[in-house]
N, C-alpha and C. Protein backbone atom coordinates (compact mmCIF):
# COMPACT_ATOMS: atom_id res chain seq x y z
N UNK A 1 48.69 -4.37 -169.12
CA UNK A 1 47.52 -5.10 -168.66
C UNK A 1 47.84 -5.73 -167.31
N UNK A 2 46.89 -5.80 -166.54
CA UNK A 2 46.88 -6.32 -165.28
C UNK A 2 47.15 -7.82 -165.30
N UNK A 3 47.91 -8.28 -164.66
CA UNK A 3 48.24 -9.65 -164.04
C UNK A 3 47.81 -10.24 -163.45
N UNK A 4 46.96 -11.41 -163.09
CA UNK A 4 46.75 -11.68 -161.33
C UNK A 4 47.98 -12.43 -160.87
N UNK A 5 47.85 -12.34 -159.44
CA UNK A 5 48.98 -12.81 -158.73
C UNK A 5 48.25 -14.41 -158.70
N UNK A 6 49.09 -15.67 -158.35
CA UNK A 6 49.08 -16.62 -157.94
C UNK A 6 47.72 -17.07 -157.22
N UNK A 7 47.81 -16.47 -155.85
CA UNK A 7 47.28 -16.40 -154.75
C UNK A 7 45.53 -16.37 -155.20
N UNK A 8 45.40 -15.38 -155.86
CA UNK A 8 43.75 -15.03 -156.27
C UNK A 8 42.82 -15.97 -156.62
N UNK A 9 41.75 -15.50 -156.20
CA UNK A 9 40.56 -16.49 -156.66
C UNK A 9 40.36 -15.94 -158.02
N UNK A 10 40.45 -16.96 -158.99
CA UNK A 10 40.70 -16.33 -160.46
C UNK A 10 38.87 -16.50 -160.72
N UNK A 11 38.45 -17.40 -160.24
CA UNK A 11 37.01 -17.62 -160.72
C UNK A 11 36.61 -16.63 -160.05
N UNK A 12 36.45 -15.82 -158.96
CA UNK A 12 35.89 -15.27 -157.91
C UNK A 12 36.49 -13.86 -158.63
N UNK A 13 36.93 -13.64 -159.10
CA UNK A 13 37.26 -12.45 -159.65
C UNK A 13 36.29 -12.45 -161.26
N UNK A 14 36.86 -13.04 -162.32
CA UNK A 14 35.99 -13.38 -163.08
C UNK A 14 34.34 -13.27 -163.12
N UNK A 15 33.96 -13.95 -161.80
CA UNK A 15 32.47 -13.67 -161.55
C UNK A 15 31.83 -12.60 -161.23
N UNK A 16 33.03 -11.90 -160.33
CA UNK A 16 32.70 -10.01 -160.10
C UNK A 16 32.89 -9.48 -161.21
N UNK A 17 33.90 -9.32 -161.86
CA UNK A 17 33.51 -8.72 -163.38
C UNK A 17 32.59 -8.90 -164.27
N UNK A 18 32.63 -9.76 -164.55
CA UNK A 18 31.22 -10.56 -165.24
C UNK A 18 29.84 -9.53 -164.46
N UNK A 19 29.64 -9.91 -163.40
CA UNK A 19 28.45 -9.41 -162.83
C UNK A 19 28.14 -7.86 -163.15
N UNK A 20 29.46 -7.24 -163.00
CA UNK A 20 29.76 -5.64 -163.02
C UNK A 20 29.02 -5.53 -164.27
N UNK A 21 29.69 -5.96 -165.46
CA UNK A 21 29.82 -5.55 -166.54
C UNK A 21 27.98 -5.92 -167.05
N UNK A 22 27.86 -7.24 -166.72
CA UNK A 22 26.08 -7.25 -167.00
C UNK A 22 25.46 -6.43 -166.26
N UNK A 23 25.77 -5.87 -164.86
CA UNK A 23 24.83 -4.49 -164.48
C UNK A 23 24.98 -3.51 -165.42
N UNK A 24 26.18 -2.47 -165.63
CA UNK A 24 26.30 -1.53 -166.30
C UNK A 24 25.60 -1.89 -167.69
N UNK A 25 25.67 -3.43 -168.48
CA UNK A 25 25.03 -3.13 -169.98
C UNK A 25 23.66 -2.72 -169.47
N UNK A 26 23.23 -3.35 -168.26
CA UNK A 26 21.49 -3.39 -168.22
C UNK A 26 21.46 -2.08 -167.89
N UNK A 27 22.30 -1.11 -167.34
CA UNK A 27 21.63 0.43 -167.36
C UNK A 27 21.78 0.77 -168.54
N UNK A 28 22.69 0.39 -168.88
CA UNK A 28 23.38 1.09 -170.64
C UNK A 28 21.93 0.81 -171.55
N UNK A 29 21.54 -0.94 -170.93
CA UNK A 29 20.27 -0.58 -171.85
C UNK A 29 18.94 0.15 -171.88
N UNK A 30 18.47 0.28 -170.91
CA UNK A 30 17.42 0.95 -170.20
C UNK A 30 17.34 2.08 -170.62
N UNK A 31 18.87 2.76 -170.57
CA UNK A 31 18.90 3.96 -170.66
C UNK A 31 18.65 4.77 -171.99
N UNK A 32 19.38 3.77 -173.06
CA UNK A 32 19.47 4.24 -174.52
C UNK A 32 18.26 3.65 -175.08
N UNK A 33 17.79 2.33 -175.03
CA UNK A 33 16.23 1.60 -175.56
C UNK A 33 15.34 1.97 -174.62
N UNK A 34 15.42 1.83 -173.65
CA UNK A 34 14.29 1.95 -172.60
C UNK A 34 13.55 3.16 -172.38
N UNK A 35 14.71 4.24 -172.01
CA UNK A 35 14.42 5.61 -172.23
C UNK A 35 14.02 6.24 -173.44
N UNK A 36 14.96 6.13 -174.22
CA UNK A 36 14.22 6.51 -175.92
C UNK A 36 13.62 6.30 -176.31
N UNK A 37 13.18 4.91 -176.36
CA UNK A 37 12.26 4.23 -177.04
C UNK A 37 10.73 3.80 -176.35
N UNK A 38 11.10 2.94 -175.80
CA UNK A 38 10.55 2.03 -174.72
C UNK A 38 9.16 2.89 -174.13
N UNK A 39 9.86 3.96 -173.36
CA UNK A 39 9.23 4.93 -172.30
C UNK A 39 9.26 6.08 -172.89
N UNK A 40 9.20 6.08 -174.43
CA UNK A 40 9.05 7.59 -174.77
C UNK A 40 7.57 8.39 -174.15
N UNK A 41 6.95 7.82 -174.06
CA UNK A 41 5.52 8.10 -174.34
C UNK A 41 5.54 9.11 -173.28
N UNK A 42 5.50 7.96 -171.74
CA UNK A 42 5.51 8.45 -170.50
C UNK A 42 6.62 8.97 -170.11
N UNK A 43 7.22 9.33 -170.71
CA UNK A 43 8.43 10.49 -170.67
C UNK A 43 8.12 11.56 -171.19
N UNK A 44 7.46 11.59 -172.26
CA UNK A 44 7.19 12.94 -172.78
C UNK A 44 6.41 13.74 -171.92
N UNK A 45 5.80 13.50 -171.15
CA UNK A 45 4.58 13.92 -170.11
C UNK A 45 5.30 15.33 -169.78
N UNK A 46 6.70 14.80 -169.49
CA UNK A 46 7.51 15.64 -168.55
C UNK A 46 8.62 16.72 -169.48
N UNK A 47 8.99 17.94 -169.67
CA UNK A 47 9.47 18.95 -170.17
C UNK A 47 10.91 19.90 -169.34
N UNK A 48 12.12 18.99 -170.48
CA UNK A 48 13.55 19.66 -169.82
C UNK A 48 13.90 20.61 -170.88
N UNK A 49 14.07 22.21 -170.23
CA UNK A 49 14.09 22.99 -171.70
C UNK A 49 13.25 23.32 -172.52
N UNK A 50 12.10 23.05 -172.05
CA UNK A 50 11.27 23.19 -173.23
C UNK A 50 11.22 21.74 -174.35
N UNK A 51 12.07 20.68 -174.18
CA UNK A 51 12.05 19.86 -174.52
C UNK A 51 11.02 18.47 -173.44
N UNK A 52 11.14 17.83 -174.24
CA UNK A 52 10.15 16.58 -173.73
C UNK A 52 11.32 15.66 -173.57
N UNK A 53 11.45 15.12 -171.95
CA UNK A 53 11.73 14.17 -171.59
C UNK A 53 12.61 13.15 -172.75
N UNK A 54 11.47 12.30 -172.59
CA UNK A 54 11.94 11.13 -173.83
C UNK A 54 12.32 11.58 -174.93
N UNK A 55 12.99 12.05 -175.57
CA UNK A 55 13.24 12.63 -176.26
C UNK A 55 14.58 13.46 -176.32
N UNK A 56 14.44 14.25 -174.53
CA UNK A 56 16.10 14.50 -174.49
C UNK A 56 16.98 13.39 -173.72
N UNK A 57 16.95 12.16 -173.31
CA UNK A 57 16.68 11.33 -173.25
C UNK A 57 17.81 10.45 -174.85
N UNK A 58 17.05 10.43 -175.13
CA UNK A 58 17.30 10.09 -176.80
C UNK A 58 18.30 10.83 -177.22
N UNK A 59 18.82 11.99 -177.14
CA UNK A 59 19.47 12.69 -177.79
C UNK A 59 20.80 13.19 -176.38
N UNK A 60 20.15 13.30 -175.59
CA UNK A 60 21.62 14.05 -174.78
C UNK A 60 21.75 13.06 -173.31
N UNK A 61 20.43 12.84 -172.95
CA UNK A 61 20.90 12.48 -171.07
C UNK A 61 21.21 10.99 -171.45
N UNK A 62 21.54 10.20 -172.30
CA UNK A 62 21.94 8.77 -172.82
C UNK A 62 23.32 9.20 -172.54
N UNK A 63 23.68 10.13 -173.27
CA UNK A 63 25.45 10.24 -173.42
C UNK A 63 25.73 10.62 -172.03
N UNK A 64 24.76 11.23 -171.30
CA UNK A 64 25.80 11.90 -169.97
C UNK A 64 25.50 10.30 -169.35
N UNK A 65 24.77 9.62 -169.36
CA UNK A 65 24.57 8.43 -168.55
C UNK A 65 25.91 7.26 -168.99
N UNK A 66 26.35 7.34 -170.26
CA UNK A 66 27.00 6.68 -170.47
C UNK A 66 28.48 6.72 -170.16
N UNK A 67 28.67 8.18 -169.96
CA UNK A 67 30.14 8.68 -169.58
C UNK A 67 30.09 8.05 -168.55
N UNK A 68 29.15 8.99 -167.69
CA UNK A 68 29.24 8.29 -165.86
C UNK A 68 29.20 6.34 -165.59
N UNK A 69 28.93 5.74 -167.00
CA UNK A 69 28.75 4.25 -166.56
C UNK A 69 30.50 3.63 -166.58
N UNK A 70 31.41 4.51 -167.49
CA UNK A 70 32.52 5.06 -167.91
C UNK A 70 33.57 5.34 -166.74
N UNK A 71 33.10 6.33 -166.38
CA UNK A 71 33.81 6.73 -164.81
C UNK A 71 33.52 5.39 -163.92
N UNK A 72 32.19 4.98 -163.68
CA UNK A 72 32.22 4.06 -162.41
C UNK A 72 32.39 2.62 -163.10
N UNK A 73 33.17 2.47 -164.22
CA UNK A 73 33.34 1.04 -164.04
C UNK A 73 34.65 0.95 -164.25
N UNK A 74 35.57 2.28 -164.52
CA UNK A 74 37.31 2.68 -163.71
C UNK A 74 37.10 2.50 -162.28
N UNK A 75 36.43 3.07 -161.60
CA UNK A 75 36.77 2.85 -160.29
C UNK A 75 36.13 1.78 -159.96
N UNK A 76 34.66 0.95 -160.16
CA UNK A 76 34.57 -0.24 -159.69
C UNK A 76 35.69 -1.03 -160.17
N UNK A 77 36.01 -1.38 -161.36
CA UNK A 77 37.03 -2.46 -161.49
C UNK A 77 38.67 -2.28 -160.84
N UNK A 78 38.65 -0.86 -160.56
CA UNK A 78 40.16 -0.61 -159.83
C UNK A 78 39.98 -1.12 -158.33
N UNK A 79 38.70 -0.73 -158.02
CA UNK A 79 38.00 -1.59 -156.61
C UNK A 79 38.33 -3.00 -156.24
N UNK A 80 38.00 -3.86 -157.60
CA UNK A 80 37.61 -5.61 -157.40
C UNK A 80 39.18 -5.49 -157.80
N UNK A 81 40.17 -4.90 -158.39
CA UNK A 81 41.70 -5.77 -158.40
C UNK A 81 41.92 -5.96 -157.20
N UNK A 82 41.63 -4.51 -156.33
CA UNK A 82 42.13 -4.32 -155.10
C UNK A 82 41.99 -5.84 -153.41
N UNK A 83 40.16 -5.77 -154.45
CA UNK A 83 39.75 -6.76 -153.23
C UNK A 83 40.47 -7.97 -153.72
N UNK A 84 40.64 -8.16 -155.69
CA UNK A 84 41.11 -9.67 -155.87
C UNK A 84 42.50 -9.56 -155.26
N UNK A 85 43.28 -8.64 -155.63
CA UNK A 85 44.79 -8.65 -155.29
C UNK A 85 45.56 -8.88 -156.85
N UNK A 86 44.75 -8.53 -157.37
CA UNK A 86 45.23 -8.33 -159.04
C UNK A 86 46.20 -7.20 -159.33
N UNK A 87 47.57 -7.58 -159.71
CA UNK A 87 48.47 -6.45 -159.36
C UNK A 87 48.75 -5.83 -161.00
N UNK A 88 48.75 -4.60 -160.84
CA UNK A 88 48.31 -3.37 -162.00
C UNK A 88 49.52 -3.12 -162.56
């Protein structure tokens, strides 16, 4: 686990994570309630596959959304050590 050094703004780091992590839940949520549920309706309008939107949505483009929230919050948070000086 990562350390911080001395030197760092421990609150100022803290607050960037914090922030990170409440963006990514709010796509995380959008994506899995919002999309599935939420916006099924006006999602269905639209046809991937022969499938309806909301619906694939619900079942498959949630998971690819979630990997990628996955990937970019390795590299955002490898980002904010860098700017805190949080040594790895």
């Amino acid at each position: 686990m990562a350390e911080p050094s001395e030197d760092i703004d421990k609150a100022g780091y803290w607050r960037a994570t914090r922030g990170l992590t409440l963006r990514l839940l709010a796509i995380w949520f959008m994506v899995s309630f919002g999309a599935g549920i939420l916006f099924r309706d006006v999602l269905d309008q639209v046809s991937i596959g022969g499938a309806p939107l909301g619906f694939w949505f619900a079942q498959q483009g949630s998971i690819y959304v979630f990997v990628g929230l996955i990937f970019y919050y390795c590299w955002a948070m490898a980002r904010l050590e860098r700017k805190f000086g949080v040594k790895g």
